[in-house]
PDB file of N, CA and C in Angstrom:
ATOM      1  N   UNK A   1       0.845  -1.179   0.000  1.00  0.00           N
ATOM      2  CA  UNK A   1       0.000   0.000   0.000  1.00  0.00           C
ATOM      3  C   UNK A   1       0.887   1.238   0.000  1.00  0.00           C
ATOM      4  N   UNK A   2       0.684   1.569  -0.664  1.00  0.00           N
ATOM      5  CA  UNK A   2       1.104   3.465  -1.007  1.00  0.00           C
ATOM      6  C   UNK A   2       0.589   4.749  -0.634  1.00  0.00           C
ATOM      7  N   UNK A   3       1.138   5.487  -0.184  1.00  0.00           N
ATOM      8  CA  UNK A   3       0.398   7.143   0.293  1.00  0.00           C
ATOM      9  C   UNK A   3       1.156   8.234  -0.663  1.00  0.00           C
ATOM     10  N   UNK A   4      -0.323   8.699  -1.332  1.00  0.00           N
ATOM     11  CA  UNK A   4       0.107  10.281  -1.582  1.00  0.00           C
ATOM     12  C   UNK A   4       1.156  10.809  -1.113  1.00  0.00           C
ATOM     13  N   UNK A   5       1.696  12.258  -1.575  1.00  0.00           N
ATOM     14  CA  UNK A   5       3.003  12.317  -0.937  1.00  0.00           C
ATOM     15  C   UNK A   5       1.762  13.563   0.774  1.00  0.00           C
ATOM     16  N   UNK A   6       0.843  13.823  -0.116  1.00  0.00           N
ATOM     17  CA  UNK A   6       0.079  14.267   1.127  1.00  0.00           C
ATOM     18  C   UNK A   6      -0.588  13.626   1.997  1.00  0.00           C
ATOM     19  N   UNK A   7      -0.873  12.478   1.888  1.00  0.00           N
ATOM     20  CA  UNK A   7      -1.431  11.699   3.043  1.00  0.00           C
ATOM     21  C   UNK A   7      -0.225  11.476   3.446  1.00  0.00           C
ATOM     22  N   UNK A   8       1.189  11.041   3.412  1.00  0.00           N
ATOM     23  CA  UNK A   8       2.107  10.654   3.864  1.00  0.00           C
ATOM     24  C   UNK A   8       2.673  12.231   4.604  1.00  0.00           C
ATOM     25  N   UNK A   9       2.593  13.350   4.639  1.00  0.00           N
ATOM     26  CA  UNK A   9       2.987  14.327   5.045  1.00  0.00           C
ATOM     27  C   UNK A   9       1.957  14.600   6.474  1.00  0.00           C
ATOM     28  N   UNK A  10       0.470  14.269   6.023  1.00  0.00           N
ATOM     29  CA  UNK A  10      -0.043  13.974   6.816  1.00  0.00           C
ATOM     30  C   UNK A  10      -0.319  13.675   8.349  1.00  0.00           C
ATOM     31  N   UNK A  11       0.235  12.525   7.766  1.00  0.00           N
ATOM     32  CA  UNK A  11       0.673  11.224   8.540  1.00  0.00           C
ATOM     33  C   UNK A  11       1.898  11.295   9.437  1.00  0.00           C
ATOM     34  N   UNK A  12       2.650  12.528   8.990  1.00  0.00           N
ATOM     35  CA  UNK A  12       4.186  12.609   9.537  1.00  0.00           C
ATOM     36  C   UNK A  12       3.794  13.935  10.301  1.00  0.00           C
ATOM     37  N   UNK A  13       2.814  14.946   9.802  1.00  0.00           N
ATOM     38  CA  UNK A  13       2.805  16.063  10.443  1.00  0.00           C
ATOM     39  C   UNK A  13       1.892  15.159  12.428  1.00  0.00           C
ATOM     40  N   UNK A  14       1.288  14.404  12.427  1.00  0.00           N
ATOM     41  CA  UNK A  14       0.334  14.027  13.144  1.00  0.00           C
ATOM     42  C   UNK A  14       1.307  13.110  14.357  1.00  0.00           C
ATOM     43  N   UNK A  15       1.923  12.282  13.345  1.00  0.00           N
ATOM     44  CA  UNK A  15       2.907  11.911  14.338  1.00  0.00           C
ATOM     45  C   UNK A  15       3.780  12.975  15.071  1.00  0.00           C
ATOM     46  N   UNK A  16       4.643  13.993  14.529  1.00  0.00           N
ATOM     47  CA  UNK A  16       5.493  14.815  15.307  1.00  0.00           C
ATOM     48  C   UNK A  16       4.761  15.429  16.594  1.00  0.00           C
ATOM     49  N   UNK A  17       3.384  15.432  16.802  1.00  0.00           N
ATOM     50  CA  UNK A  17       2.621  16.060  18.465  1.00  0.00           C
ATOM     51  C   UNK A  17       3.025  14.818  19.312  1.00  0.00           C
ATOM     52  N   UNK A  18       3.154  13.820  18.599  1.00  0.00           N
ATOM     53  CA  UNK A  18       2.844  12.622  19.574  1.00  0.00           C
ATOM     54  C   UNK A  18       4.549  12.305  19.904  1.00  0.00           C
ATOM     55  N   UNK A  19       5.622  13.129  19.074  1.00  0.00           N
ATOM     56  CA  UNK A  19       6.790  12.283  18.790  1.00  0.00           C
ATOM     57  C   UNK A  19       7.402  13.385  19.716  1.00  0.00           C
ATOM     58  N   UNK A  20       6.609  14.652  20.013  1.00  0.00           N
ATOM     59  CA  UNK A  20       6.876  15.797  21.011  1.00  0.00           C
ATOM     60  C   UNK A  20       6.537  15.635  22.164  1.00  0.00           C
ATOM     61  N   UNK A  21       5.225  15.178  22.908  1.00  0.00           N
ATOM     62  CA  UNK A  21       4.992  14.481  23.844  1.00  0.00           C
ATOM     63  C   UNK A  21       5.898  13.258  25.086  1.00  0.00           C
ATOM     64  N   UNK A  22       6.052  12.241  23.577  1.00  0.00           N
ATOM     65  CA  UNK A  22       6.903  10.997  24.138  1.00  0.00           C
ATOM     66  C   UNK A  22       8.169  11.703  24.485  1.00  0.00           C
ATOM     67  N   UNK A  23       9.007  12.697  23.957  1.00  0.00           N
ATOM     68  CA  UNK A  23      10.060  13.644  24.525  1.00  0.00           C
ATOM     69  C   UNK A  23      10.137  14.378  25.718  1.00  0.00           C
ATOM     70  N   UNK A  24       8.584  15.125  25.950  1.00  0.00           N
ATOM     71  CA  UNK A  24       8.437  16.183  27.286  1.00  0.00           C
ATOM     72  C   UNK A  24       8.093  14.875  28.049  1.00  0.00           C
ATOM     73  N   UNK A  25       7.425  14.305  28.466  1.00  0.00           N
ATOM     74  CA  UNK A  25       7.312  13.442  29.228  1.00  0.00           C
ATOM     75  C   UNK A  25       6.486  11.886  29.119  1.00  0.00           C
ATOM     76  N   UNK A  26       7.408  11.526  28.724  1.00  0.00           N
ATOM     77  CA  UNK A  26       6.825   9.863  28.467  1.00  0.00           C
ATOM     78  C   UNK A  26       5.755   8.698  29.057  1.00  0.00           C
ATOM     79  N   UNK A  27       5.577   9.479  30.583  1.00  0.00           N
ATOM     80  CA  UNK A  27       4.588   8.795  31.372  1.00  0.00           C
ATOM     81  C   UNK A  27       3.294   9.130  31.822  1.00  0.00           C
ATOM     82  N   UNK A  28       3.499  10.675  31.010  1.00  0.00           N
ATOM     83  CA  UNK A  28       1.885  11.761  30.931  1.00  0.00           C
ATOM     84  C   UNK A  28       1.795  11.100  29.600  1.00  0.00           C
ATOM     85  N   UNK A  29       2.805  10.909  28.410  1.00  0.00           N
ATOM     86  CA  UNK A  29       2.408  10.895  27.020  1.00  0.00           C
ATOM     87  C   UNK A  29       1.619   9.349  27.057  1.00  0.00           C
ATOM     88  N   UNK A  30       2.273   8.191  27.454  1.00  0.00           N
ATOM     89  CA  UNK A  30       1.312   7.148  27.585  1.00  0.00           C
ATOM     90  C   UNK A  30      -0.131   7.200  27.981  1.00  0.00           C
ATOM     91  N   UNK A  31      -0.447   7.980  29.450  1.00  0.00           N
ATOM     92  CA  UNK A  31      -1.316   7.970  30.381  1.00  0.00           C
ATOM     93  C   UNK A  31      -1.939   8.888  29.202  1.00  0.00           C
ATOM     94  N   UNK A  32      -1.900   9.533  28.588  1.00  0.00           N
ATOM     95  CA  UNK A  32      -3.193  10.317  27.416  1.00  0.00           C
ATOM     96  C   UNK A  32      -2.870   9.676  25.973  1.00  0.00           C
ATOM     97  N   UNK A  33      -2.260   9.020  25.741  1.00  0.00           N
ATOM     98  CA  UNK A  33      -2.425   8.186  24.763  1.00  0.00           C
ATOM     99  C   UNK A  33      -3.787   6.814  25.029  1.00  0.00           C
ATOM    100  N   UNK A  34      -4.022   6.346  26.796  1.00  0.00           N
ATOM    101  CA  UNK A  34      -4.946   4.996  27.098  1.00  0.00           C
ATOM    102  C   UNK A  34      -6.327   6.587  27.143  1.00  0.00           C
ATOM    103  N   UNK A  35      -5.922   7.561  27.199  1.00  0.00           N
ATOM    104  CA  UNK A  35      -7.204   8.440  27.315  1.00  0.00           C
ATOM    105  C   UNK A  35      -7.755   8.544  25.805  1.00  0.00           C
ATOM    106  N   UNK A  36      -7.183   8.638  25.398  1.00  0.00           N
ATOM    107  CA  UNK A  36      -7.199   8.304  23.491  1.00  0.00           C
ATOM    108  C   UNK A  36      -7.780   7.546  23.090  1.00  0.00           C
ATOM    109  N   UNK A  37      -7.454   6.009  23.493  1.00  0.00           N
ATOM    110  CA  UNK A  37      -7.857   4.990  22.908  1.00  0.00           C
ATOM    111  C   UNK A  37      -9.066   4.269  23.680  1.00  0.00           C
ATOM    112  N   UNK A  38      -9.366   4.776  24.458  1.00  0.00           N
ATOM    113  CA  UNK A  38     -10.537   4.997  25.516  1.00  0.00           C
ATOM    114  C   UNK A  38     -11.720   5.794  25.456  1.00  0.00           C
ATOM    115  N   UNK A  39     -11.537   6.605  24.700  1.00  0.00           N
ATOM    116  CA  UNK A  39     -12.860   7.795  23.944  1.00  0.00           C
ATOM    117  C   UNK A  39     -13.059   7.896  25.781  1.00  0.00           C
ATOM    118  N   UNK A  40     -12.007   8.679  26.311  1.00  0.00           N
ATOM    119  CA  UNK A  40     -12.632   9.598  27.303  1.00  0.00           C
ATOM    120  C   UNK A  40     -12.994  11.055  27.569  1.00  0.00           C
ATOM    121  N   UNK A  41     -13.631  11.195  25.941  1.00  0.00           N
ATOM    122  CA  UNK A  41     -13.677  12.713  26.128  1.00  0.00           C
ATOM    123  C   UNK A  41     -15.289  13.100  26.058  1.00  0.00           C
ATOM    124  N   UNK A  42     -16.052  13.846  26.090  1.00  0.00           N
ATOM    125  CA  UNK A  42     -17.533  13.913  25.625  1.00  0.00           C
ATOM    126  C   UNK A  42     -17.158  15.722  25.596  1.00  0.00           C
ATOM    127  N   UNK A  43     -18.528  16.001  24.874  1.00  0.00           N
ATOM    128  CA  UNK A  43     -18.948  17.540  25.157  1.00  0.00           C
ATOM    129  C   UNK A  43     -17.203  18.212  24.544  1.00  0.00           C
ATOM    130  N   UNK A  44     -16.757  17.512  23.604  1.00  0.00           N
ATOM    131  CA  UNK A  44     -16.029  18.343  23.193  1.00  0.00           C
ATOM    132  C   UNK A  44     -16.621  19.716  22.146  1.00  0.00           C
ATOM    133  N   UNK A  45     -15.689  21.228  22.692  1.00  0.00           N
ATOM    134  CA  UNK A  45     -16.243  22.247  21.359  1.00  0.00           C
ATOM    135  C   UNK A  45     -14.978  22.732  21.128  1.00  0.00           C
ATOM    136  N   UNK A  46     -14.984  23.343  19.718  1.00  0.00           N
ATOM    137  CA  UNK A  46     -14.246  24.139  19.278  1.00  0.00           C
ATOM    138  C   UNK A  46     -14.975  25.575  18.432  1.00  0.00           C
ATOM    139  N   UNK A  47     -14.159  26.307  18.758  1.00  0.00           N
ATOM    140  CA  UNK A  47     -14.785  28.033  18.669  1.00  0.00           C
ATOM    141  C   UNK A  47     -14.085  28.129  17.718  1.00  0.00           C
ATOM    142  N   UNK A  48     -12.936  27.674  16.841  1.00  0.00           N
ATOM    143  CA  UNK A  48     -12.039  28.740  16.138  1.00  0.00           C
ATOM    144  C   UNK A  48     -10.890  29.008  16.842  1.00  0.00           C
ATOM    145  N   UNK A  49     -10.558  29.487  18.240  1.00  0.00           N
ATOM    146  CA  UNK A  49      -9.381  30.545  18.929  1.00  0.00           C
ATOM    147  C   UNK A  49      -9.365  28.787  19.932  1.00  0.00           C
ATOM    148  N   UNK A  50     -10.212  28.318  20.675  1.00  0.00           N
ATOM    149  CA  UNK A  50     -10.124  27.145  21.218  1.00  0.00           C
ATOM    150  C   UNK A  50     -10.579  26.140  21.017  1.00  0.00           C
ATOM    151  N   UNK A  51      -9.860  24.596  22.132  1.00  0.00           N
ATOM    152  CA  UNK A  51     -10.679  23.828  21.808  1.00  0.00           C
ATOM    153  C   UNK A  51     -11.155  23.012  23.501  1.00  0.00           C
ATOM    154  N   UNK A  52     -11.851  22.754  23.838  1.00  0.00           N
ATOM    155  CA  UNK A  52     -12.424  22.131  25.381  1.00  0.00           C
ATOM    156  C   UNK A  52     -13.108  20.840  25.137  1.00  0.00           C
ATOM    157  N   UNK A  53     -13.056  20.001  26.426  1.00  0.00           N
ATOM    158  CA  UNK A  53     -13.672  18.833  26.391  1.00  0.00           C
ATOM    159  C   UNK A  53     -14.213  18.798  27.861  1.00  0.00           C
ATOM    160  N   UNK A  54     -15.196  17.752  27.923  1.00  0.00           N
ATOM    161  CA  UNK A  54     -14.642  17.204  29.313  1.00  0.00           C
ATOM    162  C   UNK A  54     -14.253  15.646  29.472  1.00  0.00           C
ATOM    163  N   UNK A  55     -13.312  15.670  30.200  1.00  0.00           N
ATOM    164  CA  UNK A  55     -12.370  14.316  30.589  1.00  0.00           C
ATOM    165  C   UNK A  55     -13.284  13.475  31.641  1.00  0.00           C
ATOM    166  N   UNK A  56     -13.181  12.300  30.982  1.00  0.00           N
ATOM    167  CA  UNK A  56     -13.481  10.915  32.357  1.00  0.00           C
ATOM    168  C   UNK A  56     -12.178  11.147  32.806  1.00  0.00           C
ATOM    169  N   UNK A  57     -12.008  11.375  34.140  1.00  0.00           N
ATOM    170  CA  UNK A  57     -10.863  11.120  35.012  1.00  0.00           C
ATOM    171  C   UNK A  57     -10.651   9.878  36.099  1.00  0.00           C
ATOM    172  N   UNK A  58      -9.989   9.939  36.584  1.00  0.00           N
ATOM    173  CA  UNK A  58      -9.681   8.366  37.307  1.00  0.00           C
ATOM    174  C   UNK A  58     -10.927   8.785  38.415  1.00  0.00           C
ATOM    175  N   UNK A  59     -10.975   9.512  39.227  1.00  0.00           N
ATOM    176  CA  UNK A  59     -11.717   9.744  40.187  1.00  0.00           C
ATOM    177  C   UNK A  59     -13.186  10.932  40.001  1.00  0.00           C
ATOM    178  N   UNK A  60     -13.132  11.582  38.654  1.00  0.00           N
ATOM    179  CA  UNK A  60     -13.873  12.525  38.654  1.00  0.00           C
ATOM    180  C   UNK A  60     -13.772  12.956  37.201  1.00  0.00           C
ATOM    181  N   UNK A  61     -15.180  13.861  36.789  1.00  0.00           N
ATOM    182  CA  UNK A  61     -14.765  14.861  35.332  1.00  0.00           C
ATOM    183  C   UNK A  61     -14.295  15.964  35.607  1.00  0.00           C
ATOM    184  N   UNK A  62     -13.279  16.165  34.308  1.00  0.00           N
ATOM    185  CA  UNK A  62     -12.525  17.291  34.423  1.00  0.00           C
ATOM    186  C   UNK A  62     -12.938  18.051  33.848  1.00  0.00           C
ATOM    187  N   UNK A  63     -12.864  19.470  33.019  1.00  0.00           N
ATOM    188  CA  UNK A  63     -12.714  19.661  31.986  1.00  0.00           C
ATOM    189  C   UNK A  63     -11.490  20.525  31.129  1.00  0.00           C
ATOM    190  N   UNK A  64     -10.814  19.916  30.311  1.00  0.00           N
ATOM    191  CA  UNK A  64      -9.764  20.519  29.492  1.00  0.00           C
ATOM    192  C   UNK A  64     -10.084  21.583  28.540  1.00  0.00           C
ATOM    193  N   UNK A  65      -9.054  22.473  28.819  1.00  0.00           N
ATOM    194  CA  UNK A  65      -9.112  23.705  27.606  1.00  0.00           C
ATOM    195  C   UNK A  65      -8.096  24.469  27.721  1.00  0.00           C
ATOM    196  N   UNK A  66      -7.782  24.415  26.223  1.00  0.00           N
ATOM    197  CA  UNK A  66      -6.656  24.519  25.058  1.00  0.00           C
ATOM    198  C   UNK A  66      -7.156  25.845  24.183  1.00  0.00           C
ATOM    199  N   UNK A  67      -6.496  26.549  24.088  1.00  0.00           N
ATOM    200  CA  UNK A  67      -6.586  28.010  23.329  1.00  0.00           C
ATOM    201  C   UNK A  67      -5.261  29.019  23.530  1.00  0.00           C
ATOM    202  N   UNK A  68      -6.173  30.105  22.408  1.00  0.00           N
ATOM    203  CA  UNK A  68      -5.012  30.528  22.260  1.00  0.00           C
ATOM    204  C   UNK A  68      -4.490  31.826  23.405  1.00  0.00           C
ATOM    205  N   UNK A  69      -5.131  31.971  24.482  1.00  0.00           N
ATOM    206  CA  UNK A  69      -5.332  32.633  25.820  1.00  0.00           C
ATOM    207  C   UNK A  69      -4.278  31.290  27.082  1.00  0.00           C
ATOM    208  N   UNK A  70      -4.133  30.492  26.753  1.00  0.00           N
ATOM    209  CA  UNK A  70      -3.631  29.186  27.236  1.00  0.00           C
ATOM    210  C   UNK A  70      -4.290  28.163  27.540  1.00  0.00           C
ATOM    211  N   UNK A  71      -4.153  27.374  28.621  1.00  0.00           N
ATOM    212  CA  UNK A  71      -4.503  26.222  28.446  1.00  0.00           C
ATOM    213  C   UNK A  71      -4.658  26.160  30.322  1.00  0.00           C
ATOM    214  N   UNK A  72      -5.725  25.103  30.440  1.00  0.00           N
ATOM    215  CA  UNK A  72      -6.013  24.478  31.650  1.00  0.00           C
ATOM    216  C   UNK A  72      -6.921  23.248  31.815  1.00  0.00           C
ATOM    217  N   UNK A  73      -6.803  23.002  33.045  1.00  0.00           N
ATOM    218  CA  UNK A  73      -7.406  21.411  33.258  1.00  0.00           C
ATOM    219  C   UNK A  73      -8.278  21.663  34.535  1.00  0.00           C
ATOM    220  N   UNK A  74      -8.870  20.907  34.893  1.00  0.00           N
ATOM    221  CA  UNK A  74      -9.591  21.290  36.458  1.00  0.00           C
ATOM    222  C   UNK A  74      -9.077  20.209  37.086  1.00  0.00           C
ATOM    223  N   UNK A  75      -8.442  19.112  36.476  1.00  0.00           N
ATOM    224  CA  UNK A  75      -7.956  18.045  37.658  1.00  0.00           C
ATOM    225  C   UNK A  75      -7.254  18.367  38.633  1.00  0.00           C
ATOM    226  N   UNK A  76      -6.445  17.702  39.953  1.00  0.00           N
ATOM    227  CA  UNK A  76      -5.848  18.063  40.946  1.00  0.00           C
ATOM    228  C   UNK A  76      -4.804  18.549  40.881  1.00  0.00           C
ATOM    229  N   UNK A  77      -3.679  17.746  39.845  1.00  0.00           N
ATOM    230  CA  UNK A  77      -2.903  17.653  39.149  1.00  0.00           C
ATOM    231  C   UNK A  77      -2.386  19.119  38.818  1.00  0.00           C
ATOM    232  N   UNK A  78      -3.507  19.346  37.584  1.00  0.00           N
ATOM    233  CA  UNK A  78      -3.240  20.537  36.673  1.00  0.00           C
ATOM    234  C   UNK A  78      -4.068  21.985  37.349  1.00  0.00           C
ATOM    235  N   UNK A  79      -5.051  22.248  38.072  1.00  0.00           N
ATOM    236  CA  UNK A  79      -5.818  23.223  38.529  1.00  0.00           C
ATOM    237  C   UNK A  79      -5.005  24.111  39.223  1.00  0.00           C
ATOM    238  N   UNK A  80      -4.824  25.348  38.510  1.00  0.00           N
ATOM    239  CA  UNK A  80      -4.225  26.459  39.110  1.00  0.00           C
ATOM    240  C   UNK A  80      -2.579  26.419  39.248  1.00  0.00           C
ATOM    241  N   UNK A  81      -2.459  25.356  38.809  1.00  0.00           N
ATOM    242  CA  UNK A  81      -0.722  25.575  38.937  1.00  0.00           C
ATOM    243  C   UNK A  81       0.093  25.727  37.663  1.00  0.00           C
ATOM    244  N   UNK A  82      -0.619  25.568  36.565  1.00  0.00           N
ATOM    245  CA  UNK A  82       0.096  25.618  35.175  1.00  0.00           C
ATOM    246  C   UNK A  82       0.775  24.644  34.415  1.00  0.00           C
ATOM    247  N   UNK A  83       0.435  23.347  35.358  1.00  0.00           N
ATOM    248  CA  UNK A  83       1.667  22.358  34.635  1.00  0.00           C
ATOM    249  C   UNK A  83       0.248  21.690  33.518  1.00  0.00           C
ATOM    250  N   UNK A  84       0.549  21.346  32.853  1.00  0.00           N
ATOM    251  CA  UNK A  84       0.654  20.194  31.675  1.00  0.00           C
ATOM    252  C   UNK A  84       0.036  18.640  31.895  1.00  0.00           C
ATOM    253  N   UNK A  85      -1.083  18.759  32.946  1.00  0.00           N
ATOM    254  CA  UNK A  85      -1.177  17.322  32.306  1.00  0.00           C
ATOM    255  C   UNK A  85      -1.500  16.257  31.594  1.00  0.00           C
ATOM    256  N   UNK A  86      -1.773  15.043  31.973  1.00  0.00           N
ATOM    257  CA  UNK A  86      -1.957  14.095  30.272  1.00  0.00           C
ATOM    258  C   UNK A  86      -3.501  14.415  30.181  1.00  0.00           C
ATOM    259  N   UNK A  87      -4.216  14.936  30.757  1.00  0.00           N
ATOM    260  CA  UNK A  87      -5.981  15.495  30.227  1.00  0.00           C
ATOM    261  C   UNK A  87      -5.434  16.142  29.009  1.00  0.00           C
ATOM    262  N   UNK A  88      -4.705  17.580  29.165  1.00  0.00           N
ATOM    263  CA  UNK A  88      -3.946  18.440  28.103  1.00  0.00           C
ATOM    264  C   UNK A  88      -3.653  18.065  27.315  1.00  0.00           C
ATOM    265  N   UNK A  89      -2.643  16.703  27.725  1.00  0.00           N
ATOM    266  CA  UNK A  89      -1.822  16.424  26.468  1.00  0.00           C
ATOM    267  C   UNK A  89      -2.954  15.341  25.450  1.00  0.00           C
ATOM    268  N   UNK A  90      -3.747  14.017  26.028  1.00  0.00           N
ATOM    269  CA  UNK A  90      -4.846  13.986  25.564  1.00  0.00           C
ATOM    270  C   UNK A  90      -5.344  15.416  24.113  1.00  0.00           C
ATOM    271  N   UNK A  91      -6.361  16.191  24.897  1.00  0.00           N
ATOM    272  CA  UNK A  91      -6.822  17.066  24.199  1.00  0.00           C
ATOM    273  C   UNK A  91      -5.992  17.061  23.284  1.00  0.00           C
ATOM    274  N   UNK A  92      -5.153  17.826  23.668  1.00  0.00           N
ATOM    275  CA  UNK A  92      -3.846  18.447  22.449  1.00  0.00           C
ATOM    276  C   UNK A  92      -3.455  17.582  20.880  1.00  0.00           C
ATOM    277  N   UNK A  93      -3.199  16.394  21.352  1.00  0.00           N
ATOM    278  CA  UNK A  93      -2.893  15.229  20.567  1.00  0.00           C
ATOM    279  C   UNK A  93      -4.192  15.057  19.536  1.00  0.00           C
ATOM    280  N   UNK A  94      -5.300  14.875  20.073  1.00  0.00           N
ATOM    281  CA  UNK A  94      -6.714  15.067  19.733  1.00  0.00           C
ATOM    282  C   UNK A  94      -6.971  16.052  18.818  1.00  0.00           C
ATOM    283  N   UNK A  95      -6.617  17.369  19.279  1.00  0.00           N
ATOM    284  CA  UNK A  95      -6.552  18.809  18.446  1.00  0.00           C
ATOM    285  C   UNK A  95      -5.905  18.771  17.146  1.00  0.00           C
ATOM    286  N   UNK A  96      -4.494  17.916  17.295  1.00  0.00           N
ATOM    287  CA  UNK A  96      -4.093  18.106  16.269  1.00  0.00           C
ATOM    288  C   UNK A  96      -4.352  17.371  15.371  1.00  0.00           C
ATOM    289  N   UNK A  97      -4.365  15.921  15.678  1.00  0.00           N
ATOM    290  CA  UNK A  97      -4.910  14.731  14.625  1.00  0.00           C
ATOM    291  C   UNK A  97      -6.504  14.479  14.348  1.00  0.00           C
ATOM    292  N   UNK A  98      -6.968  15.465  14.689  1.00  0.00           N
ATOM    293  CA  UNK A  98      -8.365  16.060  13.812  1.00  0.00           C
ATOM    294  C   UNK A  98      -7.969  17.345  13.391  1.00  0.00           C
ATOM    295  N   UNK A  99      -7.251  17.972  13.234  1.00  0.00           N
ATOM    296  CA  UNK A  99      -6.906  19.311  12.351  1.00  0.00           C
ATOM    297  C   UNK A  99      -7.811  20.613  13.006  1.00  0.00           C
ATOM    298  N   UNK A 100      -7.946  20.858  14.289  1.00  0.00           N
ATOM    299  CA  UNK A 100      -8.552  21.995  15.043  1.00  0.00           C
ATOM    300  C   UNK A 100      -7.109  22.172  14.822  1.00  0.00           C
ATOM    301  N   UNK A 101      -6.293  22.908  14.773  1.00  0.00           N
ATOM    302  CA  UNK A 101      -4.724  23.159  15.277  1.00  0.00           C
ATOM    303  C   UNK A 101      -3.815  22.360  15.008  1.00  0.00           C
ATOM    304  N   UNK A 102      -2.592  23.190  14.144  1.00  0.00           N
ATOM    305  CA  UNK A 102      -1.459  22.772  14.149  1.00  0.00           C
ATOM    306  C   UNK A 102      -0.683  22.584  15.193  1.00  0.00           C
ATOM    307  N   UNK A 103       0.504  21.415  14.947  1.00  0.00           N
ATOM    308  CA  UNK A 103       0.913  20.972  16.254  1.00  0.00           C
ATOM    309  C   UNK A 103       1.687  22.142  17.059  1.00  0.00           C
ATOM    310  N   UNK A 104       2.366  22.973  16.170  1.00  0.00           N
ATOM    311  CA  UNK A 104       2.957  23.815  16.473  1.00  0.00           C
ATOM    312  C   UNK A 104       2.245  25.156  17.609  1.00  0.00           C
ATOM    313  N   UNK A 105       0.969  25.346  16.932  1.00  0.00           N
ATOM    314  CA  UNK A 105      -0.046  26.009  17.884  1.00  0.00           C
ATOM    315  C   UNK A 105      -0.317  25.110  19.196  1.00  0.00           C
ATOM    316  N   UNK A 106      -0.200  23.693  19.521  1.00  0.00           N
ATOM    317  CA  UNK A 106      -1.032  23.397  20.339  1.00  0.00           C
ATOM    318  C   UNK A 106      -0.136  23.697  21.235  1.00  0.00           C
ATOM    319  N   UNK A 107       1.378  23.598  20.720  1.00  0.00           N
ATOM    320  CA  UNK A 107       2.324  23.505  21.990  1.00  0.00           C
ATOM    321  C   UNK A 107       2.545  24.890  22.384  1.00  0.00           C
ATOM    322  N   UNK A 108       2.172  25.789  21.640  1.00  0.00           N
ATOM    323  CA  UNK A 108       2.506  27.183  21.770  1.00  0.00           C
ATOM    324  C   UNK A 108       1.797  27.470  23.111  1.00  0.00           C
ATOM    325  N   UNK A 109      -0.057  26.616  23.009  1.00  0.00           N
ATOM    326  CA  UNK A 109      -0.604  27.244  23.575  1.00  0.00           C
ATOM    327  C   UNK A 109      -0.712  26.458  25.003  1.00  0.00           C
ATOM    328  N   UNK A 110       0.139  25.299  25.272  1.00  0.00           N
ATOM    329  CA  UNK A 110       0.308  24.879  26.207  1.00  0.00           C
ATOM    330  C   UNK A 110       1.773  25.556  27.137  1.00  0.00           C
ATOM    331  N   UNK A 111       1.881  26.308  26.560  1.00  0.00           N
ATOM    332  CA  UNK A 111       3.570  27.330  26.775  1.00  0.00           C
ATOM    333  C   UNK A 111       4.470  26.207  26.811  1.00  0.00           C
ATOM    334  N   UNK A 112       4.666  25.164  26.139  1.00  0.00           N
ATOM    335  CA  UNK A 112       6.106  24.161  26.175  1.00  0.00           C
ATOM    336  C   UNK A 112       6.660  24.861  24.816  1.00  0.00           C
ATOM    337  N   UNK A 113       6.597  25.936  24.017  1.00  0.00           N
ATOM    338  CA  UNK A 113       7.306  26.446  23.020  1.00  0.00           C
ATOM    339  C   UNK A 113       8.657  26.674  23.370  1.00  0.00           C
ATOM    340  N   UNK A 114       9.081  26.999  24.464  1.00  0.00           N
ATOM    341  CA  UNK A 114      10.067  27.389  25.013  1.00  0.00           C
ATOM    342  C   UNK A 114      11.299  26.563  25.748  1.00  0.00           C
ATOM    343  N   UNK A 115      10.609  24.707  25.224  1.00  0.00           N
ATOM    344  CA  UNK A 115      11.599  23.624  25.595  1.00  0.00           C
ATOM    345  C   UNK A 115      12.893  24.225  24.826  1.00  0.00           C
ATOM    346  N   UNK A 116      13.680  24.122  26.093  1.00  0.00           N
ATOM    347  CA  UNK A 116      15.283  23.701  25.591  1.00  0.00           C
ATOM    348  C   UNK A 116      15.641  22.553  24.804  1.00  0.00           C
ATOM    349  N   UNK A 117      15.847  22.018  23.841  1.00  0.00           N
ATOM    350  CA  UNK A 117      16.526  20.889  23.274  1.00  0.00           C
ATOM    351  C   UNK A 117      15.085  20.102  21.998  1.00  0.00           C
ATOM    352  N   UNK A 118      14.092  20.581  22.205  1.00  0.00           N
ATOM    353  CA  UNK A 118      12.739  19.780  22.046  1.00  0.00           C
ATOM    354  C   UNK A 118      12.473  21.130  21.137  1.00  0.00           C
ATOM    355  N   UNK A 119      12.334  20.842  19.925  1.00  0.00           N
ATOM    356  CA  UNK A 119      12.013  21.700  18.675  1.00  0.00           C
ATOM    357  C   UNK A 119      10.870  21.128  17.789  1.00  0.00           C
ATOM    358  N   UNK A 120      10.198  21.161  17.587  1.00  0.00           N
ATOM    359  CA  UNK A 120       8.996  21.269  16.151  1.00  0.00           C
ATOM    360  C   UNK A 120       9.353  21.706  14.596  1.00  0.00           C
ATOM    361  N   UNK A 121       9.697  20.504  13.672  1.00  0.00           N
ATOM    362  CA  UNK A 121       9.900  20.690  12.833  1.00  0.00           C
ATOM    363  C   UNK A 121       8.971  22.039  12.030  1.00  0.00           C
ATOM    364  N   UNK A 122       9.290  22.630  10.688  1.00  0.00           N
ATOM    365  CA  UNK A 122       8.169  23.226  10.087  1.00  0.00           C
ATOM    366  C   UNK A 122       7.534  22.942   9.211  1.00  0.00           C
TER     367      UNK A 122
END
């Protein structure tokens, strides 16, 4: 089987969120990869500027949101402190491999633009 050279660009642009992830942290990137393959999201929207869901969480619903104002989670984890977690990265991954947002935007808007060593092709 063969791919376009655009389905194959595709295919490579979709992987690099996920190939950025497994880099920032490998054990949030799993833990929202089983959120992935789990359809734990419902009541997802997108406006255009964002995108929100809400998360089945281990103990409770969350809800995630990703924009271009930044990003937050309501879990314990992520609420009010700014970090990143796999609800986010979930979403994010989500965002990009349905085409709400380039990968490059999602990370922008999660503020990891600013990894040392961890770059986004163009």
């Amino acid at each position: 089987m063969s791919f376009s050279s655009r389905e194959t660009k595709k295919k490579h642009k979709n992987n690099d969120i996920r190939w950025f992830f497994r880099l920032y942290n490998r054990k949030l990137y799993r833990k929202a990869c089983e959120y992935l393959e789990n359809n734990k999201f419902d009541d997802i929207v997108f406006d255009g500027d964002s995108i929100s869901a809400v998360v089945h969480g281990k103990h409770d619903d969350y809800v995630a949101y990703i924009g271009v104002d930044g990003s937050k989670c309501g879990c314990p984890a992520s609420r009010g402190r700014g970090y990143v977690c796999y609800h986010l990265i979930a979403l994010a991954i989500f965002a990009v491999e349905n085409e709400f947002f380039a990968a490059k935007q999602v990370i922008k808007f999660l503020g990891l633009d600013k990894l040392g060593g961890i770059r986004m092709g163009d």
